[in-house]
Protein backbone atom coordinates (compact mmCIF):
# COMPACT_ATOMS: atom_id res chain seq x y z
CA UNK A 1 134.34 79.95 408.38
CA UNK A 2 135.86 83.21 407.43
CA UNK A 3 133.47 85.65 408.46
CA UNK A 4 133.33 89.27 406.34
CA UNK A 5 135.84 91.97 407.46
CA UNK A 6 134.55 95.33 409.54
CA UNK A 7 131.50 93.92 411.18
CA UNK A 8 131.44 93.55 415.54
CA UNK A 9 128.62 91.28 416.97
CA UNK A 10 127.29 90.92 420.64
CA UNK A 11 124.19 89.49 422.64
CA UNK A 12 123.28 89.40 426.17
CA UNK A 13 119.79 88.91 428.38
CA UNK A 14 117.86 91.59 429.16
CA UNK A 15 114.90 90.06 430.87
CA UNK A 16 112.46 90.42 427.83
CA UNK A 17 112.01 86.41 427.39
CA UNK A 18 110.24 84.68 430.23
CA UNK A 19 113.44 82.39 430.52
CA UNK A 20 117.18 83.64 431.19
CA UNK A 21 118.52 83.27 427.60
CA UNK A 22 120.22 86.25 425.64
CA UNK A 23 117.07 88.08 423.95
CA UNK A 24 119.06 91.24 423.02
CA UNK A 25 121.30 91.26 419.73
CA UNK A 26 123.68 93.99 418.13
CA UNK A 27 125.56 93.53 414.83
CA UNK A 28 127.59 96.58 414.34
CA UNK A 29 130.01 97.86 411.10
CA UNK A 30 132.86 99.56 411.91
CA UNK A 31 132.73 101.68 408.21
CA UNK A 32 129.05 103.07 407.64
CA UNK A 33 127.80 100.30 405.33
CA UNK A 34 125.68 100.32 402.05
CA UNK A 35 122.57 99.03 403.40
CA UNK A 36 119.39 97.32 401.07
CA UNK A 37 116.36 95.99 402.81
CA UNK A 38 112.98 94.25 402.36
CA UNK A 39 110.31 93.77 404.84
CA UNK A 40 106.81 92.04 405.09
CA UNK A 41 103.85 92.77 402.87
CA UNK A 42 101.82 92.45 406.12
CA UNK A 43 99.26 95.24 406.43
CA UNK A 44 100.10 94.95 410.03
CA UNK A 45 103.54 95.77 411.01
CA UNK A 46 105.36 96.22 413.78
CA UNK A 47 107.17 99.33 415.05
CA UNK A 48 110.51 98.36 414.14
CA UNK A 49 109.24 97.81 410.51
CA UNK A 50 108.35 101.27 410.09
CA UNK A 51 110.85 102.66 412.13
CA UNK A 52 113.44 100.60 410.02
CA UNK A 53 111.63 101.93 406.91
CA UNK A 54 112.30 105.37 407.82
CA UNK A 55 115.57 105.33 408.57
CA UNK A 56 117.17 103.71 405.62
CA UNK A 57 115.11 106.54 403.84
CA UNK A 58 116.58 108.95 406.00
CA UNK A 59 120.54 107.99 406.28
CA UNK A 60 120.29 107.15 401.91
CA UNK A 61 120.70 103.73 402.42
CA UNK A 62 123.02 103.92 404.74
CA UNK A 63 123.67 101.66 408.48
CA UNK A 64 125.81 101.33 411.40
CA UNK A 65 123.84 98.79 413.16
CA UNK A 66 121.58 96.35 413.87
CA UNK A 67 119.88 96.59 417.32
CA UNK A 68 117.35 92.97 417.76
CA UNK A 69 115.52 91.84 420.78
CA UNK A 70 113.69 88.10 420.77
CA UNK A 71 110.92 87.36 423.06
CA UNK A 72 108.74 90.62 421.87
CA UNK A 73 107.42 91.78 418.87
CA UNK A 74 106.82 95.18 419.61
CA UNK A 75 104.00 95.31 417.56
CA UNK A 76 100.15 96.24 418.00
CA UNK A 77 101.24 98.20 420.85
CA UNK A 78 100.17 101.52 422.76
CA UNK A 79 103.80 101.98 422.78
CA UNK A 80 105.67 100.48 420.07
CA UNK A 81 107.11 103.36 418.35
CA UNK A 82 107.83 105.29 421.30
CA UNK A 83 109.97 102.34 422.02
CA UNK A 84 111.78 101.41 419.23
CA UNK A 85 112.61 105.13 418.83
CA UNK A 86 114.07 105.31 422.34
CA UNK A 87 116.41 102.24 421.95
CA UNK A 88 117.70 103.34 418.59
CA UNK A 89 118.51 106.86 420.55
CA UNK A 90 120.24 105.10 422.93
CA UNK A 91 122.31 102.69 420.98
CA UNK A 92 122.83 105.64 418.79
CA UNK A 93 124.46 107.65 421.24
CA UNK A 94 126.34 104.87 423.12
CA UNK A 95 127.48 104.04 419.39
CA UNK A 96 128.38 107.41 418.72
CA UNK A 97 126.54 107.77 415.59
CA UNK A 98 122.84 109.44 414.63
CA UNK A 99 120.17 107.13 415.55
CA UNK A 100 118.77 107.25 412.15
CA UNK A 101 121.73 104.74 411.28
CA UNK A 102 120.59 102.21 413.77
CA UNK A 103 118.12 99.57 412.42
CA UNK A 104 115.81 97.85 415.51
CA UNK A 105 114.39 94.68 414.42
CA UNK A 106 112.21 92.32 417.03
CA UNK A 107 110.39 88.76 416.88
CA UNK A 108 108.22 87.33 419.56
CA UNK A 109 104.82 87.74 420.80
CA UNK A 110 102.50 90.62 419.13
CA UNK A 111 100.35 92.76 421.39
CA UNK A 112 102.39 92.35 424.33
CA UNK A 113 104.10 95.97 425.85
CA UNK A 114 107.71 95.94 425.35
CA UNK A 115 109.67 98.01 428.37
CA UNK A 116 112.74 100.01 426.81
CA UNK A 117 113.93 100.69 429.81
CA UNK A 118 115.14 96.74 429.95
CA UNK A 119 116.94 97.26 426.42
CA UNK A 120 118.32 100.66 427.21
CA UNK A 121 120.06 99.35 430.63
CA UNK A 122 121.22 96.42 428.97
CA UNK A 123 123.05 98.07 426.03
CA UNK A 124 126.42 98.41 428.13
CA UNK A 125 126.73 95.46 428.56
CA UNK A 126 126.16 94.35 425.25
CA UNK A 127 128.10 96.71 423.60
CA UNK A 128 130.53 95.90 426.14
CA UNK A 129 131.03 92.73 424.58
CA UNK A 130 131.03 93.52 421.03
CA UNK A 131 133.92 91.18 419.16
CA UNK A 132 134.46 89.97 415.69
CA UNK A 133 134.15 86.33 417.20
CA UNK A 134 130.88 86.65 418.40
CA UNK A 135 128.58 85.99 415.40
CA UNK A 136 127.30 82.54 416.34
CA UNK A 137 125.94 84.22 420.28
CA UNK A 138 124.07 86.72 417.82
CA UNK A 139 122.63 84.23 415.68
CA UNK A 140 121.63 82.36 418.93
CA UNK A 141 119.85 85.31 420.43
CA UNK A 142 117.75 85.82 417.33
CA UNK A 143 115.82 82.42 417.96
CA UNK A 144 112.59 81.85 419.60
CA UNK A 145 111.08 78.38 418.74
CA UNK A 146 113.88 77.46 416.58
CA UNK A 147 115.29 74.84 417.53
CA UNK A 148 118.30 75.39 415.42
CA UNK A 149 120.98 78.60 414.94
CA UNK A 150 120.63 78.95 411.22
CA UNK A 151 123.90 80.56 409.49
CA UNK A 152 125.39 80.16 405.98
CA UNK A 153 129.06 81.56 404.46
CA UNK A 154 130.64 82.10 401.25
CA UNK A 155 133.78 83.58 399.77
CA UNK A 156 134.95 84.81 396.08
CA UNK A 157 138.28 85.00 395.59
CA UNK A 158 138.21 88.01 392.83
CA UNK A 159 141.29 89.40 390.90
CA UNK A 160 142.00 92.15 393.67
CA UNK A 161 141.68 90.25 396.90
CA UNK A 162 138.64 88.16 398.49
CA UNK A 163 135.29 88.98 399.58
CA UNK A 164 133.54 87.50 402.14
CA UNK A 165 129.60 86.66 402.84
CA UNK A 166 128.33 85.38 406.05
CA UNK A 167 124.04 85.20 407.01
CA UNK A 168 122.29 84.33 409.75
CA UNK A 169 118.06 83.94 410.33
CA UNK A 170 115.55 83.05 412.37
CA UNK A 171 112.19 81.64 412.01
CA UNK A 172 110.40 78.58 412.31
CA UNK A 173 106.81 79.62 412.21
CA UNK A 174 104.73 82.00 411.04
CA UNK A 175 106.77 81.49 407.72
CA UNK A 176 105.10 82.23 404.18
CA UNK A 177 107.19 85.18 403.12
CA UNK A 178 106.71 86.80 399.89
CA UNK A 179 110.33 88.89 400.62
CA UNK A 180 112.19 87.54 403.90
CA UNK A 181 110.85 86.06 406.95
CA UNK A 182 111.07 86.81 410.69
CA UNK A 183 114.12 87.96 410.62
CA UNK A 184 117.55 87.30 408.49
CA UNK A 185 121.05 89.58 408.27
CA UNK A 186 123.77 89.21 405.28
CA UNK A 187 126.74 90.87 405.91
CA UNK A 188 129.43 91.38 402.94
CA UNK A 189 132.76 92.79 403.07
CA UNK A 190 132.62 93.94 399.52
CA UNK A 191 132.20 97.20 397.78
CA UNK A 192 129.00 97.36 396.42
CA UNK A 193 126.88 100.49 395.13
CA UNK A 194 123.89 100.36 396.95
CA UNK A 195 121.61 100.33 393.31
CA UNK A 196 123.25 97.35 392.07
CA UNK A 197 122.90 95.91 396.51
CA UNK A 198 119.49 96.50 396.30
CA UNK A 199 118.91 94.83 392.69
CA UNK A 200 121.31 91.80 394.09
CA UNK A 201 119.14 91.40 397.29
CA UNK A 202 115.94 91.42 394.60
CA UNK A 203 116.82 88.73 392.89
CA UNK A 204 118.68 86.92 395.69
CA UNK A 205 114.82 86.50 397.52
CA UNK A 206 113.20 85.20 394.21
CA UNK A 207 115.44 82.69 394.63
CA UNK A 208 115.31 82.17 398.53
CA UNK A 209 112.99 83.72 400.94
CA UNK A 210 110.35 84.14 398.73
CA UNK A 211 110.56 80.22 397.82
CA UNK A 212 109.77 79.41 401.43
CA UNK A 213 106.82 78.60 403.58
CA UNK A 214 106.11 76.50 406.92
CA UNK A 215 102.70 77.20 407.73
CA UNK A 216 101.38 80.27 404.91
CA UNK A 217 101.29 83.04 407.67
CA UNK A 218 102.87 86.17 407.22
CA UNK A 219 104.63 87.40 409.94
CA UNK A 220 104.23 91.10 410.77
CA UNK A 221 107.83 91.74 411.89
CA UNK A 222 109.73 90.13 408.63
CA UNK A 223 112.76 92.03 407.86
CA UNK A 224 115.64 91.42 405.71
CA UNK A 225 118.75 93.13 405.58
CA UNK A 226 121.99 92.78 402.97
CA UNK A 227 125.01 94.97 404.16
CA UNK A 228 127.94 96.02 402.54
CA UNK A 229 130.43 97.65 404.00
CA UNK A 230 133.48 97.61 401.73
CA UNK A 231 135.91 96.86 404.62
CA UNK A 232 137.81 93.94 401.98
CA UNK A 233 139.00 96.96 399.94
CA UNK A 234 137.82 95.08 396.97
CA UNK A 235 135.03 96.62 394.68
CA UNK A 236 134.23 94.00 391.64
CA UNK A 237 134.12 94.55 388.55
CA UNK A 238 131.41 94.34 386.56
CA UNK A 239 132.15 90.35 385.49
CA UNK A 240 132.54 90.30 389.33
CA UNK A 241 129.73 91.58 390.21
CA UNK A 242 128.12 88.57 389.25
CA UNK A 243 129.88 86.03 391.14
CA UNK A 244 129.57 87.60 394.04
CA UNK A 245 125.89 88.26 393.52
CA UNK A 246 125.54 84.35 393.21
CA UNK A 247 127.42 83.94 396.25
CA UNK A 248 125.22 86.26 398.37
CA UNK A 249 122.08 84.39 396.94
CA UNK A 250 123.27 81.19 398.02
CA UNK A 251 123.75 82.38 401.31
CA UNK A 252 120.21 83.59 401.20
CA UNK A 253 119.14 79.97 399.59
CA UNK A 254 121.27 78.46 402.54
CA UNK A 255 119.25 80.38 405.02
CA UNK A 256 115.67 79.58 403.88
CA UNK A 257 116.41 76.16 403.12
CA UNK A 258 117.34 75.26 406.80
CA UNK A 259 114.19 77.62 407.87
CA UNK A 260 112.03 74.95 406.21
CA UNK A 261 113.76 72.37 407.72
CA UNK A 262 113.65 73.79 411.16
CA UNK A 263 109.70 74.33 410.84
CA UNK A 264 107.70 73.87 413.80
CA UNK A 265 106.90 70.20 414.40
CA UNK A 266 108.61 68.89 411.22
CA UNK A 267 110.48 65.66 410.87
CA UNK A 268 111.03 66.29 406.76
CA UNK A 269 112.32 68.88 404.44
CA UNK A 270 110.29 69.48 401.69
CA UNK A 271 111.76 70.30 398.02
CA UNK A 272 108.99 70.93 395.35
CA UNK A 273 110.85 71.86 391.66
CA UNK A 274 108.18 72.71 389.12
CA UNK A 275 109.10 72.94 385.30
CA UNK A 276 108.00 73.49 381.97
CA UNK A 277 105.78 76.15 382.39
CA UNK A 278 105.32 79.45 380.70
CA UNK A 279 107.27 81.70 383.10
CA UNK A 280 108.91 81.60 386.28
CA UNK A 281 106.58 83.04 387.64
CA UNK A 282 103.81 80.61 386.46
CA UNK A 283 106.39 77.54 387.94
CA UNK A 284 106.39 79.71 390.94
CA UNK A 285 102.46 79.75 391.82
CA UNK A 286 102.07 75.88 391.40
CA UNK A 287 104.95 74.99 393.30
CA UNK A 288 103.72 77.59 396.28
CA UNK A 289 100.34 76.29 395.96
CA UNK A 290 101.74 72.69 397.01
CA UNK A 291 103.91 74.06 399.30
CA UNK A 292 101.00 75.42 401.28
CA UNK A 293 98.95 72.72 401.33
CA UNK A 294 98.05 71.14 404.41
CA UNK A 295 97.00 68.00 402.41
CA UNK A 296 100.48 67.26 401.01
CA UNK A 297 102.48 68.14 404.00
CA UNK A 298 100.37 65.42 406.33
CA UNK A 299 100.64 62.97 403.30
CA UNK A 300 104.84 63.61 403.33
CA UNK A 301 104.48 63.47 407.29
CA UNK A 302 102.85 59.94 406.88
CA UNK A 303 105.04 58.93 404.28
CA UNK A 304 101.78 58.54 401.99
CA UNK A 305 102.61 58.59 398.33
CA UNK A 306 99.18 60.58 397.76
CA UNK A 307 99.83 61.81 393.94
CA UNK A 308 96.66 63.53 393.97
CA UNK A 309 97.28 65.85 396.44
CA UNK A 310 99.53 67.67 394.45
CA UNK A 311 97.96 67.35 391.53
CA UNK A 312 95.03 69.01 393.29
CA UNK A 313 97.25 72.30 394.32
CA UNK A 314 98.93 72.62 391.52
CA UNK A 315 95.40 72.79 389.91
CA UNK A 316 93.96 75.23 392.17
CA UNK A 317 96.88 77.76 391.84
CA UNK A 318 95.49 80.45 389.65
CA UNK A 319 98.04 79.31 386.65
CA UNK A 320 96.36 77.57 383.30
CA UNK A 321 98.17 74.51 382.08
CA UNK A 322 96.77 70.87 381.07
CA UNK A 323 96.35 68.38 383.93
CA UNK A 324 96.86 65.62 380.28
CA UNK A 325 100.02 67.23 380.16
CA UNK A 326 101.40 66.66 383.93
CA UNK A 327 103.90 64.06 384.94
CA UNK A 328 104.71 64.13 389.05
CA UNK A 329 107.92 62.43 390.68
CA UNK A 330 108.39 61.45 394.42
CA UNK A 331 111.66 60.53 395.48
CA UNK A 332 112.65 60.82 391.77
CA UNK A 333 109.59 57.67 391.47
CA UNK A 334 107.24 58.42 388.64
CA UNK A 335 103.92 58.53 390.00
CA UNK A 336 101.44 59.98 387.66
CA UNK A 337 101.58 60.49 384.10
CA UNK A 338 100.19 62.63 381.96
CA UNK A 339 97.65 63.48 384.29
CA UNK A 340 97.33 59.59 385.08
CA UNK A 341 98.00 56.90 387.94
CA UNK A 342 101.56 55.70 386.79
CA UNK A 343 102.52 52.23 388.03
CA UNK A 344 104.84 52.18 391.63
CA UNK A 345 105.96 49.64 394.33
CA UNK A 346 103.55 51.51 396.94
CA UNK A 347 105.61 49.89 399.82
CA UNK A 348 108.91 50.62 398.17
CA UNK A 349 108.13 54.10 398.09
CA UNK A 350 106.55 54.74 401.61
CA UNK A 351 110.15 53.59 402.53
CA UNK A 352 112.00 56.00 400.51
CA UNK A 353 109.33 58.86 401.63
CA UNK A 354 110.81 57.93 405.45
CA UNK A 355 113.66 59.71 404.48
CA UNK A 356 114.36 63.11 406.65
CA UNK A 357 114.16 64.64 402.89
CA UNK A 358 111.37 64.54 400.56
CA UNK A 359 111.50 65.76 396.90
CA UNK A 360 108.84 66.09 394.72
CA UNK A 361 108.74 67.54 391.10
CA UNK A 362 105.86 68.53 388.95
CA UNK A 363 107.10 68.63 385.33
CA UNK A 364 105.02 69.62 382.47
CA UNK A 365 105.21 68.37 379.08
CA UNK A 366 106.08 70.77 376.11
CA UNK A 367 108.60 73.72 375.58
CA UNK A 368 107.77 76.26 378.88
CA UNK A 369 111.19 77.21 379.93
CA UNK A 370 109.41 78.49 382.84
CA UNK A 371 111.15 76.45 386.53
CA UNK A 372 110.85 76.94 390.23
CA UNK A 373 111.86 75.48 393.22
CA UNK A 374 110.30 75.60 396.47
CA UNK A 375 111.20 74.72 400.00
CA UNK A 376 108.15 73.63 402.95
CA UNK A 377 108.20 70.86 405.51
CA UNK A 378 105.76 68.39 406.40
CA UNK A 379 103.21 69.15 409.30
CA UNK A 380 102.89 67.05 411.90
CA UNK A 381 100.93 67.16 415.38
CA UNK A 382 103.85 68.84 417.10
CA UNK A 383 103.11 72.13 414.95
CA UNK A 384 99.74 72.03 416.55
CA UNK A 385 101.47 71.44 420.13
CA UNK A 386 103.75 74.25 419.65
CA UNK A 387 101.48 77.18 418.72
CA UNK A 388 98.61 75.92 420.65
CA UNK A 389 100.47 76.99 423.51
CA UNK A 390 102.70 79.95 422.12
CA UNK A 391 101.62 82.86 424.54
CA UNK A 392 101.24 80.25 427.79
């Protein structure tokens, strides 16, 4: 992996999780980078959210780092802002920049009191570590009950020079974002305006994070961030511009994908691709309305070619279409048409559904241009284990 020019990483423990693993995370640019973000729709959010918020209004869109702590999610506290305030200060000044450029992001448990004084001590030591080599420790650190790091790279090689992309997230559950999830970073050594940045991260999360869901929670702490930084030298052109906007969105696919695949409990990744609808948008509905239903993720965890489970989301997602009209592949195996039981080898197809991948595709008939794919996983008794027993 060649990872984007300019940017410093670093982790280290600072006795917020329970267990001695590295809990405190700092990705750092060297230049000031272009900074676009998007955070949860949540009417709860945490501290860091808002705090976040307010900077990038403050500094123009502007960031010199990322400060993240795992194992608390400073949020529905007495305390919360006071605290995410304080450890931006701190890293601010140990930085030697305003604090206003420092973003804090956290995941972990809400309604628990997070001590700065733990993050504040710690920052020499993490910043006394910061190295170019140290992305995969930060994308370590970010976890909680993943059991996975979770990174994805690219690279355009442009008529002036190359530009890099590198991404990491987190998140396993409490995943149904409708613009990131827990938490996710995309770094970019290219120039990029921050307008066209923040129109590229737009339409990089159609395509990604907001095609994702474990478990249909929102999380209160999701927070996305797409940096730019310009350390490459290498501004593209307007042709350019493009190519390395579809780089930076499959990063961003990269990273929800293996989100979905890492859910809590799951044994399968889930692919749902819905098509000839009226709009994307339209495709978009059905295909989260299967996504999130509890019926056809324990059918794909039994490996239970149950047709009319999906037939039954699609058909309670808000969108008007013909159920006469609706053909539905599993493992590419027709298994309804037109609305209708279409002949299968049940037993050949249980065996394909054993696969650690499951696709299914909802296709209707006529001339909707209108597609979207999905990602989900299949939920199992170990997603019940897991968050029975979150906070204990």
């Amino acid at each position: 992996m060649n990872l984007p020019l300019g940017y410093l990483y670093s982790s280290t423990y600072a006795g917020i999780r329970q267990v001695e693993k590295d809990d405190l995370s700092v990705i750092v640019s060297g230049l000031p980078a272009k900074a676009a973000a998007v955070f949860t729709q949540n009417r709860v959010q945490a501290a860091p959210v808002r705090l976040s918020r307010r900077h990038l209004a403050a500094t123009r869109g502007e960031v010199g780092a990322i400060l993240i702590n795992a194992g608390n999610a400073n949020c529905a506290t007495r305390t919360g802002d006071k605290v995410a305030l304080a450890c931006c200060k701190a890293a601010g000044a140990a930085l030697r920049m305003p604090a206003s450029y420092v973003l804090p992001a956290s995941t972990g448990v809400i309604g628990v009191e997070l001590d700065s004084k733990k993050i504040v001590d710690a920052l020499p030591r993490l910043l006394g570590g910061l190295g170019p080599e140290r992305f995969d420790d930060v994308a370590n650190a970010i976890m909680t009950t993943d059991l996975v790091p979770k990174t994805a790279f690219a690279e355009v090689k442009l008529r002036r020079g190359t530009v890099r992309a590198a991404g990491m997230t987190k998140g396993s559950g409490m995943i149904h974002p409708r613009m990131a999830t827990t938490l996710g970073f995309v770094m970019t050594d290219a120039a990029i305006p921050l307008p066209r940045l923040r129109l590229m991260l737009k339409r990089g999360v159609e395509k990604s994070y907001n095609r994702l869901s474990v478990d249909g929670d929102t999380s209160t702490n999701d927070t996305l961030i797409l940096m730019a930084n310009g350390a490459s030298g290498v501004r593209p052109d307007e042709k350019e511009m493009l190519r390395v906007e579809a780089a930076i969105t499959g990063v961003m696919e990269s990273l929800a994908r293996a989100i979905a695949k890492d859910g809590e409990g799951a044994t399968k990744l889930i692919t749902i691709s819905v098509t000839g609808f009226s709009s994307d948008d339209a495709a978009g509905r059905i295909a989260r309305s299967i996504a999130n239903s509890p019926l056809v993720k324990t059918a794909v965890a039994g490996s239970d070619p149950n047709w009319g489970r999906i037939l039954c989301a699609a058909g309670y997602a808000g969108v008007a279409f013909d159920p006469a009209k609706t053909d539905i592949f599993m493992q590419g195996v027709p298994v309804c048409r037109g609305g209708l039981a279409a002949p299968f080898s049940e037993q050949e197809l249980k065996a394909k559904l054993d696969a650690p991948e499951c696709e299914i595709r909802l296709s209707l008939r006529g001339k909707g241009k209108g597609s979207a794919r999905f990602w989900t996983c299949d939920l199992t008794e170990g997603y019940i284990r897991i968050n029975a027993s979150y906070r204990t």
